[in-house]
C-alpha atoms as a PDB file:
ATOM      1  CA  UNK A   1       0.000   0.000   0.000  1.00  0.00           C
ATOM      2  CA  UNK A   2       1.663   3.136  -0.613  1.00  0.00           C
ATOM      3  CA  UNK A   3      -0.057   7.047   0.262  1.00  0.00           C
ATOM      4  CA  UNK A   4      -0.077   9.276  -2.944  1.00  0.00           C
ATOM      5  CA  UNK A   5      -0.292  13.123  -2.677  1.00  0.00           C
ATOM      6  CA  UNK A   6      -2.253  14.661  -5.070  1.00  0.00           C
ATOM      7  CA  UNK A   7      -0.934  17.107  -7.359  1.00  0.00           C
ATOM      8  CA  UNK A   8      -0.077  18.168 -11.278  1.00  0.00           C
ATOM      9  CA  UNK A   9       2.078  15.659 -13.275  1.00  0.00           C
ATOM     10  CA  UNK A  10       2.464  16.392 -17.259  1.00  0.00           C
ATOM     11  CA  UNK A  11       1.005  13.430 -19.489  1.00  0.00           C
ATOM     12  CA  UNK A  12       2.335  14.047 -23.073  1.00  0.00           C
ATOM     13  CA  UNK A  13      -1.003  13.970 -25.822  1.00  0.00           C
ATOM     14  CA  UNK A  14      -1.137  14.110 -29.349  1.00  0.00           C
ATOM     15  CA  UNK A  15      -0.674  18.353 -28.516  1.00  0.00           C
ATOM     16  CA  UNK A  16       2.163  18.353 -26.223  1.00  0.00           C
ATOM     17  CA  UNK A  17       2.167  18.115 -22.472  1.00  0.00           C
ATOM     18  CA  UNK A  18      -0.895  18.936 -20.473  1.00  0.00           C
ATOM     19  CA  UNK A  19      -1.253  18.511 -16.391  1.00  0.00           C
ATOM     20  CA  UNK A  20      -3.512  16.100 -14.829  1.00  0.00           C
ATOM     21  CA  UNK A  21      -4.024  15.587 -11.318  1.00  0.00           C
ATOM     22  CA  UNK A  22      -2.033  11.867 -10.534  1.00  0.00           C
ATOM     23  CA  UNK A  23       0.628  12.267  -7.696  1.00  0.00           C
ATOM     24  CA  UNK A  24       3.381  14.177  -6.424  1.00  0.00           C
ATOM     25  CA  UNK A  25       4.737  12.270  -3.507  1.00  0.00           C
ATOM     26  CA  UNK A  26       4.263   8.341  -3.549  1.00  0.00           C
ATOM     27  CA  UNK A  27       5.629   6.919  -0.177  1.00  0.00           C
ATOM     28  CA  UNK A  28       5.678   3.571   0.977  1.00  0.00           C
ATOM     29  CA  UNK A  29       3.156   3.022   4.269  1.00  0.00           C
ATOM     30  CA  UNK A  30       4.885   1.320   7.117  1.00  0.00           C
ATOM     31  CA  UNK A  31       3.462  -0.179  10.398  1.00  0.00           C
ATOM     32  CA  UNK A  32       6.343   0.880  12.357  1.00  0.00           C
ATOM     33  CA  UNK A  33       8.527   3.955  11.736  1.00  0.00           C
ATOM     34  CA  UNK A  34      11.454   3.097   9.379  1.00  0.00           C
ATOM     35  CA  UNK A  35      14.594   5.198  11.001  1.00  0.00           C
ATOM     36  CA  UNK A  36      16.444   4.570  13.128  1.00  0.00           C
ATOM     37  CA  UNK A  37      19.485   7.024  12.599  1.00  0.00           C
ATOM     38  CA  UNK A  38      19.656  10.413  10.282  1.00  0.00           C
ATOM     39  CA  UNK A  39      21.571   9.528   7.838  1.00  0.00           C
ATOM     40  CA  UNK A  40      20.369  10.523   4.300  1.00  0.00           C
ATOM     41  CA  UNK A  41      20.123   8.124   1.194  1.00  0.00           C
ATOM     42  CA  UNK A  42      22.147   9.744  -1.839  1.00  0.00           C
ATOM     43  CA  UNK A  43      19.643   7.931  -4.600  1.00  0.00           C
ATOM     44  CA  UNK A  44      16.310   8.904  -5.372  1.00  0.00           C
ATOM     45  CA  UNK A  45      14.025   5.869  -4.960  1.00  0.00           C
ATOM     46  CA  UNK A  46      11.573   5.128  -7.757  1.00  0.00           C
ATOM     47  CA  UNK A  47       8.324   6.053  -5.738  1.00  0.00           C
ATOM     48  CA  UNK A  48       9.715   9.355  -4.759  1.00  0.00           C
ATOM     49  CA  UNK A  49       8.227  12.474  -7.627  1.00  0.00           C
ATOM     50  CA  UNK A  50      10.125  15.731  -7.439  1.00  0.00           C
ATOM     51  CA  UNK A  51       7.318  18.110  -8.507  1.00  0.00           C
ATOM     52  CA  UNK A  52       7.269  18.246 -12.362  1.00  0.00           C
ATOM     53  CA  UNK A  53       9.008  20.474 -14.088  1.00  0.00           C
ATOM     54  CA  UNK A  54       6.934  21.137 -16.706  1.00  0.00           C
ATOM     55  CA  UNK A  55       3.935  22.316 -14.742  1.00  0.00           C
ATOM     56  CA  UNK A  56       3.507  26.285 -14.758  1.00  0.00           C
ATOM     57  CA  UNK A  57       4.056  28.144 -11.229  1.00  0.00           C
ATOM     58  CA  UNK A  58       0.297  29.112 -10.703  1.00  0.00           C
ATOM     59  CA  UNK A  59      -0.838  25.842 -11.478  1.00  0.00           C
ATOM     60  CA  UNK A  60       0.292  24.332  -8.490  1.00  0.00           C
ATOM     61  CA  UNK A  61      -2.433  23.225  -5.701  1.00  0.00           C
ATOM     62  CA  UNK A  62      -2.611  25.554  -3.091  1.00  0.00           C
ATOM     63  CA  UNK A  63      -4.114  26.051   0.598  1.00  0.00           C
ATOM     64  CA  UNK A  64      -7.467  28.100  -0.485  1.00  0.00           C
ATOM     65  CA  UNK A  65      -8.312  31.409   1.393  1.00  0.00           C
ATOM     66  CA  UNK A  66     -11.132  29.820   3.394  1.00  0.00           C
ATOM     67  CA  UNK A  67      -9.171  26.862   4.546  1.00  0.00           C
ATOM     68  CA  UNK A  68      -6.060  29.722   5.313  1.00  0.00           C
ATOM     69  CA  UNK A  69      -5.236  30.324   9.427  1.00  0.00           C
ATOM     70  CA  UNK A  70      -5.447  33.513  10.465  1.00  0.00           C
ATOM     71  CA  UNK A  71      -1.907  34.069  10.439  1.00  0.00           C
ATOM     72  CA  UNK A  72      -1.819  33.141   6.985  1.00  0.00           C
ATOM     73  CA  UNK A  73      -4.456  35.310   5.778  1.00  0.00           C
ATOM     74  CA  UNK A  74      -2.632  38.124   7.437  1.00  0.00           C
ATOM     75  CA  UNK A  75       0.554  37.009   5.743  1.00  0.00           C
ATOM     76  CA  UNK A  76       0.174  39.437   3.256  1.00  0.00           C
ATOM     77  CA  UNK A  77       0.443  42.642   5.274  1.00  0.00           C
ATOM     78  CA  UNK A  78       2.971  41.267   7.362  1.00  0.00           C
ATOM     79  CA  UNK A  79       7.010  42.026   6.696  1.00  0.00           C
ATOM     80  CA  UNK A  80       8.059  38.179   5.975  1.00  0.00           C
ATOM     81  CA  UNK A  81       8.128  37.723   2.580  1.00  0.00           C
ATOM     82  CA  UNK A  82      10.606  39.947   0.126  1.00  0.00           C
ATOM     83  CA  UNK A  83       9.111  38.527  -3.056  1.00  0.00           C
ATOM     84  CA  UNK A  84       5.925  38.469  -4.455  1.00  0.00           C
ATOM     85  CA  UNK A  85       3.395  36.080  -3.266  1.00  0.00           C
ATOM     86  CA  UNK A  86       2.414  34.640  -6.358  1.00  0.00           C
ATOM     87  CA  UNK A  87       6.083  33.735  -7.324  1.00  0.00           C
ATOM     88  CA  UNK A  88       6.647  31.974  -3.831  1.00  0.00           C
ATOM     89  CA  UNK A  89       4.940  28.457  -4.734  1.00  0.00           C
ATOM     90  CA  UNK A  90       7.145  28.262  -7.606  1.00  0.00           C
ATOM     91  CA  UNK A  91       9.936  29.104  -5.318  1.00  0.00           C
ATOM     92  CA  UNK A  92       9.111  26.405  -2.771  1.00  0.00           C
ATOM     93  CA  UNK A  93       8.457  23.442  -5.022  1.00  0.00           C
ATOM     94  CA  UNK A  94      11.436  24.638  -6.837  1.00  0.00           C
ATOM     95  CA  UNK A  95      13.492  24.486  -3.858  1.00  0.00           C
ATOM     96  CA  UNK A  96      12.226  21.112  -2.546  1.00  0.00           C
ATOM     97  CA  UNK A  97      12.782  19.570  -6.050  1.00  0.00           C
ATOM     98  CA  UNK A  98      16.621  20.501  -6.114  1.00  0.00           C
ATOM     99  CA  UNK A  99      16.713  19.362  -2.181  1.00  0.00           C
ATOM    100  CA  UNK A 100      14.981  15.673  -3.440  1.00  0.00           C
ATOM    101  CA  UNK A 101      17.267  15.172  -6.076  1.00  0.00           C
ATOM    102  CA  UNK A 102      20.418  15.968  -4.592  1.00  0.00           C
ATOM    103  CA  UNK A 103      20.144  14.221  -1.143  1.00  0.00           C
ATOM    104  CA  UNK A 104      17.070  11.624  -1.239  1.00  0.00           C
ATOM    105  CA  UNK A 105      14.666  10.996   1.448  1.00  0.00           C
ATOM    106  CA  UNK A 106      15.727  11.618   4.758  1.00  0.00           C
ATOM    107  CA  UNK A 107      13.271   8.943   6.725  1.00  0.00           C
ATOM    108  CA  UNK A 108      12.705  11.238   9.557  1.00  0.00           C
ATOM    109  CA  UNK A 109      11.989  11.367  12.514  1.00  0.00           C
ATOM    110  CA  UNK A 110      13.811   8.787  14.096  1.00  0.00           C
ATOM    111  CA  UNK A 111      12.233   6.828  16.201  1.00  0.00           C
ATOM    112  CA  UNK A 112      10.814   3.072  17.057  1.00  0.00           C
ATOM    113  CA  UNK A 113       7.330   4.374  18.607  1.00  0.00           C
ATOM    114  CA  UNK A 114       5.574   7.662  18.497  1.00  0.00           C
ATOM    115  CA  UNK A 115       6.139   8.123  22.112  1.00  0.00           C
ATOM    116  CA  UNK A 116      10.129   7.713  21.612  1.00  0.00           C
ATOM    117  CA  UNK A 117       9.497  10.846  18.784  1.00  0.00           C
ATOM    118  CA  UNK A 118       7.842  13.061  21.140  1.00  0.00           C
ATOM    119  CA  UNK A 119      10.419  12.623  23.713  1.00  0.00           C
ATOM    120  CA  UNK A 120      13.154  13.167  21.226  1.00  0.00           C
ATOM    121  CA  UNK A 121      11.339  16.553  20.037  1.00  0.00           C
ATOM    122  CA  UNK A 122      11.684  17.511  23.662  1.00  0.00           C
ATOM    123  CA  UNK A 123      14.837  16.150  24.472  1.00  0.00           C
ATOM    124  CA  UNK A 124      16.468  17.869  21.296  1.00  0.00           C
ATOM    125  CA  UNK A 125      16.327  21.286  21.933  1.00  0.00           C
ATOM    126  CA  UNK A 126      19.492  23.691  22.982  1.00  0.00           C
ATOM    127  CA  UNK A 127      21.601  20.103  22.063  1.00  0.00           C
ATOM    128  CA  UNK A 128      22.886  17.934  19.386  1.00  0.00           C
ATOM    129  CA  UNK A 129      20.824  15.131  17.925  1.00  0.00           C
ATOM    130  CA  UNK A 130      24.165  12.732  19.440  1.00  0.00           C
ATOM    131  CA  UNK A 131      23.426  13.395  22.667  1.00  0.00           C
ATOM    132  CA  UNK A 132      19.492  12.969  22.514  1.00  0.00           C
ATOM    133  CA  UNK A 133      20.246   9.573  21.389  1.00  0.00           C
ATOM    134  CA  UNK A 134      22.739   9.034  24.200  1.00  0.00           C
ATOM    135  CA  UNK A 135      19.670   9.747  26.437  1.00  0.00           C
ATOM    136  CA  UNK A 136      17.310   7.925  24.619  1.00  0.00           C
ATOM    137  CA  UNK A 137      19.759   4.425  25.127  1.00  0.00           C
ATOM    138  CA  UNK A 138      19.388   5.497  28.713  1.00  0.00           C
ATOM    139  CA  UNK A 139      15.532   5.606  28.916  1.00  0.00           C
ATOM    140  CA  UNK A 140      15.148   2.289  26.867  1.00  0.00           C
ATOM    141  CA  UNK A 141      17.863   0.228  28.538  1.00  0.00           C
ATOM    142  CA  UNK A 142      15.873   1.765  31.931  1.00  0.00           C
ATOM    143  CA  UNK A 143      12.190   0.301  30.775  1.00  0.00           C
ATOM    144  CA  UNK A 144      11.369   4.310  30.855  1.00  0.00           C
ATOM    145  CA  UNK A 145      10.471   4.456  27.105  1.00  0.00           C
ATOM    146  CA  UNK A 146       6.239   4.671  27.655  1.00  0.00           C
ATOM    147  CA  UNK A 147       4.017   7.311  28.753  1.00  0.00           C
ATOM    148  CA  UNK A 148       2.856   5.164  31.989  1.00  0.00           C
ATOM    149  CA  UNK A 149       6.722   4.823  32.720  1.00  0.00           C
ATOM    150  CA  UNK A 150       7.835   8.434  32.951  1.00  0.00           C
ATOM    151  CA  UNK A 151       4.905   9.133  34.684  1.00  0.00           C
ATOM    152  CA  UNK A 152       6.152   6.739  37.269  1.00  0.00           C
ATOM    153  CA  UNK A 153       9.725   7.301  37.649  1.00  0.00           C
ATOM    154  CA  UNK A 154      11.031   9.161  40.341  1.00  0.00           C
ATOM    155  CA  UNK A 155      12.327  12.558  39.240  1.00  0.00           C
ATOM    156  CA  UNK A 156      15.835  12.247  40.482  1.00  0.00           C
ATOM    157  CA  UNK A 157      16.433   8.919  38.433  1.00  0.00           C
ATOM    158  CA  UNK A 158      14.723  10.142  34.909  1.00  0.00           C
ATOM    159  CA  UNK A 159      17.015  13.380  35.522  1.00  0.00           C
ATOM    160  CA  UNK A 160      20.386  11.383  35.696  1.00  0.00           C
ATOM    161  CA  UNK A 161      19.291   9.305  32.475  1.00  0.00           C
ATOM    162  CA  UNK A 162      18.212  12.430  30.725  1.00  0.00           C
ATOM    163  CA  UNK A 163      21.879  14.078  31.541  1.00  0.00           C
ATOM    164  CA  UNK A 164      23.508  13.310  28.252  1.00  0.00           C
ATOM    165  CA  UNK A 165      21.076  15.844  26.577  1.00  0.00           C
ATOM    166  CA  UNK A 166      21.734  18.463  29.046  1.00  0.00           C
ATOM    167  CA  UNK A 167      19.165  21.073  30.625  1.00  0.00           C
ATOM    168  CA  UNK A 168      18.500  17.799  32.131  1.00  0.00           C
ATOM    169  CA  UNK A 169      16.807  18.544  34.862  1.00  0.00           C
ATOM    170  CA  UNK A 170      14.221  21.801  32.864  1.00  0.00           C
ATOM    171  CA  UNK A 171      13.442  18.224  30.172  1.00  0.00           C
ATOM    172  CA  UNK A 172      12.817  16.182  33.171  1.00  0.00           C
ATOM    173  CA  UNK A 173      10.068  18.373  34.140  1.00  0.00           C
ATOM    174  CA  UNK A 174       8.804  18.864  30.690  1.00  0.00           C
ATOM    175  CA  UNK A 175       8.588  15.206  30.172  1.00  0.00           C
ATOM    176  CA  UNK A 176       7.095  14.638  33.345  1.00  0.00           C
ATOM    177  CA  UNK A 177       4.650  17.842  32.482  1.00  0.00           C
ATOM    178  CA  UNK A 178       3.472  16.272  29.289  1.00  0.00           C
ATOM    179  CA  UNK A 179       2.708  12.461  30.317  1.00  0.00           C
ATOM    180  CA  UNK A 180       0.506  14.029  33.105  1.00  0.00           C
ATOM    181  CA  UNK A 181      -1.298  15.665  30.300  1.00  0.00           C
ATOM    182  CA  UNK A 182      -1.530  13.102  28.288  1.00  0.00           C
ATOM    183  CA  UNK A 183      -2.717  11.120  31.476  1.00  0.00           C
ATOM    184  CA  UNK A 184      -5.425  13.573  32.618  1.00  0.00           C
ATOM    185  CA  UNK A 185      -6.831  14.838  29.186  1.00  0.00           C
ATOM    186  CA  UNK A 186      -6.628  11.552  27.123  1.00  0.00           C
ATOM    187  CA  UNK A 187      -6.258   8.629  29.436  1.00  0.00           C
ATOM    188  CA  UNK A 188      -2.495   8.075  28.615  1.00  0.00           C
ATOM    189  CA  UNK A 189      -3.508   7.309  25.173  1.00  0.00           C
ATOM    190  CA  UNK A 190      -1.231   9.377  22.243  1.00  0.00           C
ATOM    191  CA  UNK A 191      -4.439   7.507  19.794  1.00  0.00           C
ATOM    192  CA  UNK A 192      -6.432   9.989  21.363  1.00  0.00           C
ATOM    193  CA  UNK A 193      -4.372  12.776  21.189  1.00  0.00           C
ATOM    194  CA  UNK A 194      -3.706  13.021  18.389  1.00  0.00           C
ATOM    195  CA  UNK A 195      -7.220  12.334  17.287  1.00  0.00           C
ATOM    196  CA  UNK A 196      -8.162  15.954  18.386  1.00  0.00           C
ATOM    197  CA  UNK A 197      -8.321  18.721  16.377  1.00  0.00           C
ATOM    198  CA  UNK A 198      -4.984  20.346  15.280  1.00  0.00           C
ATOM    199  CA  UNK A 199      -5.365  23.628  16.269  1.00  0.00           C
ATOM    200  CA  UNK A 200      -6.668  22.210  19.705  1.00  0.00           C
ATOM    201  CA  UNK A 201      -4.073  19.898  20.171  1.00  0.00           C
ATOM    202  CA  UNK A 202      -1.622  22.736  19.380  1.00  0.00           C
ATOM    203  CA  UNK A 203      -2.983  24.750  22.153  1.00  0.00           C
ATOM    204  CA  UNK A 204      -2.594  22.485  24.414  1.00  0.00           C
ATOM    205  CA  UNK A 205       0.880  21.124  23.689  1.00  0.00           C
ATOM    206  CA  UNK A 206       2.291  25.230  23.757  1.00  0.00           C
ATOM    207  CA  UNK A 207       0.150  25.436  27.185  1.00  0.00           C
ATOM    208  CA  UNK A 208       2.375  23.175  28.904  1.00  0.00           C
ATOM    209  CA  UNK A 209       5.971  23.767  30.487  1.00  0.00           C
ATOM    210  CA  UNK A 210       9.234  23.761  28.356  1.00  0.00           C
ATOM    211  CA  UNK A 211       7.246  23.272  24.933  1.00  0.00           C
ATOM    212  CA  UNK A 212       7.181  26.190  22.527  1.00  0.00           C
ATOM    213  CA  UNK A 213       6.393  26.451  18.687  1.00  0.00           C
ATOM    214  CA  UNK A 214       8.746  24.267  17.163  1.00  0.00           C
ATOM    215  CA  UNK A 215       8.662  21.421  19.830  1.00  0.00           C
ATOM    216  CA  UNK A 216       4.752  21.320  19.366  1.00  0.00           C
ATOM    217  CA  UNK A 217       4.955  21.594  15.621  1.00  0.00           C
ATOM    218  CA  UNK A 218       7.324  18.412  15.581  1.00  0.00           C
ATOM    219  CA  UNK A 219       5.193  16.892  17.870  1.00  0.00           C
ATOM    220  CA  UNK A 220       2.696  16.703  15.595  1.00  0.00           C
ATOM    221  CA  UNK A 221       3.902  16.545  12.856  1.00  0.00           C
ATOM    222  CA  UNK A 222       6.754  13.684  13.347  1.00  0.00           C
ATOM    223  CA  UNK A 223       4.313  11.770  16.236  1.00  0.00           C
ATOM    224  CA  UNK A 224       0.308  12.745  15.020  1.00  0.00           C
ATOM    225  CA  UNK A 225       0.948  12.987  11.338  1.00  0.00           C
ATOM    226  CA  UNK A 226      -0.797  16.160  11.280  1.00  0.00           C
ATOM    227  CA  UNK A 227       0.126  18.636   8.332  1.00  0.00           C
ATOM    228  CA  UNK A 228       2.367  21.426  10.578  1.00  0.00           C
ATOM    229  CA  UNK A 229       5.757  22.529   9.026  1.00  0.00           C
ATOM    230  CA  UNK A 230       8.210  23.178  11.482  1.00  0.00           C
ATOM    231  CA  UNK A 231       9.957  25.777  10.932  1.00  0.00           C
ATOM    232  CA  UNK A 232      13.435  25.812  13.059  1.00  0.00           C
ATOM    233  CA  UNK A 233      16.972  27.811  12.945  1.00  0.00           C
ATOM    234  CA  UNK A 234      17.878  26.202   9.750  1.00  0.00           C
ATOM    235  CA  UNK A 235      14.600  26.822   7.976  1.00  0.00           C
ATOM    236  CA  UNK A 236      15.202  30.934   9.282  1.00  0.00           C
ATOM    237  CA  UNK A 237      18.401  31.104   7.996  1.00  0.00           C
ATOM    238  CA  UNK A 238      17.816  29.957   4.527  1.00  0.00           C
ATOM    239  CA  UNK A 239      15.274  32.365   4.008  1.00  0.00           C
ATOM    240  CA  UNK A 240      16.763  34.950   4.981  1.00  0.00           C
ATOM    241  CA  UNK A 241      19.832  34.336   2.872  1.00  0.00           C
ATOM    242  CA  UNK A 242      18.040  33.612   0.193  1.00  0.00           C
ATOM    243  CA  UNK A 243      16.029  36.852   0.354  1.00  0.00           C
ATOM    244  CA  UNK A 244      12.556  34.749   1.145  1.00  0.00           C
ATOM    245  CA  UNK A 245      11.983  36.483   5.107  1.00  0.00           C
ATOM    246  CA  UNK A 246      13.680  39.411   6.753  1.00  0.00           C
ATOM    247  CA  UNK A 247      15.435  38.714   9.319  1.00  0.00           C
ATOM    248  CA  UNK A 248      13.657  38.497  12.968  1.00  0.00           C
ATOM    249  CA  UNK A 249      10.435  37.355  11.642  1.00  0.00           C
ATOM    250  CA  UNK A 250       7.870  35.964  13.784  1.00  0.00           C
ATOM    251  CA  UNK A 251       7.736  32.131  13.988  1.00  0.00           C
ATOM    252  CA  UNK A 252       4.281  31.976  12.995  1.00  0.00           C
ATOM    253  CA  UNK A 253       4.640  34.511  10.331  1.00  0.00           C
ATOM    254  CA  UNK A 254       7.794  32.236   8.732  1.00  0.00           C
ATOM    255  CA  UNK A 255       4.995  29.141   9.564  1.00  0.00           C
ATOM    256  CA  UNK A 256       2.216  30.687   7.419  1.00  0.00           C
ATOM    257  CA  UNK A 257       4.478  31.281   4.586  1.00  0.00           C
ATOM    258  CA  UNK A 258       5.433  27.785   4.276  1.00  0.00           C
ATOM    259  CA  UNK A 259       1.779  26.072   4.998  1.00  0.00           C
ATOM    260  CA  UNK A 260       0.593  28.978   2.759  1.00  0.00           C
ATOM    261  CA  UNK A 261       2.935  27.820  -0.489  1.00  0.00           C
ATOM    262  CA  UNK A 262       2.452  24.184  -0.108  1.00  0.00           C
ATOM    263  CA  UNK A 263       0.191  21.494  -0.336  1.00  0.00           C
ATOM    264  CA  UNK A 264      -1.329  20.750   2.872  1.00  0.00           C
ATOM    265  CA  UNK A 265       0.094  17.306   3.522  1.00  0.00           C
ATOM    266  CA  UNK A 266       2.573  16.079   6.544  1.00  0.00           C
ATOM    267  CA  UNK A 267       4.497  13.589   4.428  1.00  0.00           C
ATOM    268  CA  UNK A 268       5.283  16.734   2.243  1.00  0.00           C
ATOM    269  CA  UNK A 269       5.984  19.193   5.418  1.00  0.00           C
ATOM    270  CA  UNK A 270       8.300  15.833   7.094  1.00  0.00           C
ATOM    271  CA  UNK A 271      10.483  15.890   4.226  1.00  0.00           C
ATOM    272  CA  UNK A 272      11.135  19.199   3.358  1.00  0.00           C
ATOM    273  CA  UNK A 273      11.790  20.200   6.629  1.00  0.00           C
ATOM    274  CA  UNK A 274      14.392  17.504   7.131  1.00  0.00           C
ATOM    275  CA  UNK A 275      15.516  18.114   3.581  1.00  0.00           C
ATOM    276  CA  UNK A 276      15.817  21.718   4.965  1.00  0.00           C
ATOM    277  CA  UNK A 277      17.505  20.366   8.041  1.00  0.00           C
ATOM    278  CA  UNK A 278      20.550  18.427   6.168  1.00  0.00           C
ATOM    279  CA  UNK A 279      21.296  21.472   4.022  1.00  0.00           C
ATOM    280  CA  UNK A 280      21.247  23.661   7.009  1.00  0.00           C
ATOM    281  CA  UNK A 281      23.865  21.727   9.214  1.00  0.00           C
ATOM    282  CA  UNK A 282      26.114  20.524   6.026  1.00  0.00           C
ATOM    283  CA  UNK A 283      26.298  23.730   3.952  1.00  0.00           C
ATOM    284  CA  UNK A 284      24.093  26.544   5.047  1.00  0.00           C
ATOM    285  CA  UNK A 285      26.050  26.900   8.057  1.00  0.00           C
ATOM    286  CA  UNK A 286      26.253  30.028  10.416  1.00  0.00           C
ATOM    287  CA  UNK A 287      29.363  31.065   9.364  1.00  0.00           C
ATOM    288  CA  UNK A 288      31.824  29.970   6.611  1.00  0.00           C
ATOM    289  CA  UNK A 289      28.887  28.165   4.973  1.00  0.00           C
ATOM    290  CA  UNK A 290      29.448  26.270   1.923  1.00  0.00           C
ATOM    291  CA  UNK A 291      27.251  27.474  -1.435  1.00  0.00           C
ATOM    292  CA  UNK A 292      29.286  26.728  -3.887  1.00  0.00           C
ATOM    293  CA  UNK A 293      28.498  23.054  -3.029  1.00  0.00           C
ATOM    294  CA  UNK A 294      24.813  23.314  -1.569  1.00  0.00           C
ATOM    295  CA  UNK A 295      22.104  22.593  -3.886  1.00  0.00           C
ATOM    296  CA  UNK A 296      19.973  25.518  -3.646  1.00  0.00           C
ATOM    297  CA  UNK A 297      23.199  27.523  -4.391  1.00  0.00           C
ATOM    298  CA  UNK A 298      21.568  28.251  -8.496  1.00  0.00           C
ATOM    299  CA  UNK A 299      18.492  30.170  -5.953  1.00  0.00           C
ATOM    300  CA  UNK A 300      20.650  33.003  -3.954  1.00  0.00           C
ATOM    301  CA  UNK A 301      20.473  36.061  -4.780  1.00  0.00           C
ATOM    302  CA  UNK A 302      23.140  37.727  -6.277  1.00  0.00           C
ATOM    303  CA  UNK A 303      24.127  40.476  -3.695  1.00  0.00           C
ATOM    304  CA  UNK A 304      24.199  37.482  -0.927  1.00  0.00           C
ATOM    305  CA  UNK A 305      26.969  34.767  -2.944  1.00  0.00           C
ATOM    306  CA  UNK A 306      29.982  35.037  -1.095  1.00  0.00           C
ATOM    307  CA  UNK A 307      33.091  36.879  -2.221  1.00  0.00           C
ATOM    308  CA  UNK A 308      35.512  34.208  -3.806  1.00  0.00           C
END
């Protein structure tokens, strides 16, 4: 069984090439999540569809205005975006073609249950993915990798297993914050969480301690499946060099634009963002960062290539 996402693929007729709707992404279903490391394929598989090429810009499918968030219907007078908005789907399945091709998919997030992903998305901020796992080994060789578990442990023992990540003891209380949610509001079950509504669900997750934007967006995105890009440092920075945000834009702002220019699907929004994610540690780097080797290097702007 595989999961298609709709979209425009050129069929060639007796008058050239005209654009039906067959599929953009086709990705293998899986019972249990695939990854269990980051490490990116360099081939494109067969079932993975860059968008086609030969499509025209506006004929892409987009998020309509009534099915918009507020933020993204007030993306237009907002500061973001340095282009115009018509030209930015183009941009984005441009960019997300080049990212495809170049590295493959990316099998994210890694994980062996959905409960091991939402403690990684809280485990992995202010650190390196390296040490997350170091604390992850901890949990599992511990028996301290379930929802009924961590709710259990005493604090000082989940701390000292959670010390490879550091802030250990600020995540032991977030941890301990969200299985008590997930205990009161949904009866320990993450089948009922994530069967709420998104926007609720969201709510909820950035009401509790030590979660903000992007660890609720990869919450639900990587754990519920629910169609939320994440946007994160690397996603920032790449827009901003690349003249696509100004720099200090809102979170939710820089999260419109992207939900706003793509179709609304979370197999899309998983792999761009850790397409965006593998570009942003290996060649859009803070300083001394390698264009002349990143894919999306054809994209920049003039006035931003470095000097050679």
């Amino acid at each position: 069984m595989s999961v298609v996402l709709k979209s425009l693929t050129p069929v060639q007729s007796d008058s050239g090439f005209i654009c039906m709707t067959l599929a953009f992404l086709d990705l293998p279903c899986a019972r249990r999540y695939r990854a269990f490391n980051m490490s990116a394929s360099r081939v494109l598989p067969q079932n993975v569809r860059p968008f086609p090429p030969h499509c025209a810009q506006g004929s892409l499918p987009m998020v309509t205005d009534s099915s918009r968030s507020e933020a993204e219907r007030s993306l237009e007078s907002s500061s973001v975006q340095s282009t115009p908005d018509a030209t930015l789907p183009g941009v984005f399945r441009s960019y997300f073609d080049a990212l495809l091709a170049a590295y493959g998919p990316q099998h994210w997030w890694p994980g062996r249950t959905r409960f091991e992903i939402i403690v990684g998305a809280i485990l992995t901020q202010n650190t390196s993915w390296a040490n997350v796992e170091r604390a992850i080994r901890n949990l599992r060789a511990a028996r301290l990798l379930s929802p009924a578990a961590i709710r259990s442990a005493p604090s000082a023992k989940l701390a000292l297993l959670l010390r490879p990540s550091g802030y250990f003891r600020q995540k032991t209380k977030t941890l301990k914050s969200f299985v008590k949610f997930l205990h009161d509001a949904h009866g320990g079950s993450l089948t009922r969480l994530f069967a709420s509504p998104k926007q609720v669900l969201r709510d909820q997750l950035l009401s509790l301690r030590g979660i903000g934007p992007e660890t609720a967006d990869s919450i639900l995105l990587y754990a519920g499946k629910h169609p939320v890009f994440v946007v994160d440092a690397y996603s920032r920075r790449i827009l901003e060099r690349h003249g696509l945000s100004l720099p200090r834009a809102h979170y939710e702002e820089l999260r419109a634009l992207f939900q706003a220019s793509l179709p609304s699907d979370h197999q899309l929004f998983n792999e761009f963002h850790a397409l965006i994610v593998h570009v942003g540690k290996n060649y859009c780097r803070p300083s001394n960062p390698r264009c002349s080797e990143c894919s999306l290097s054809r994209f920049l702007p003039q006035s931003t290539l470095p000097s050679t």
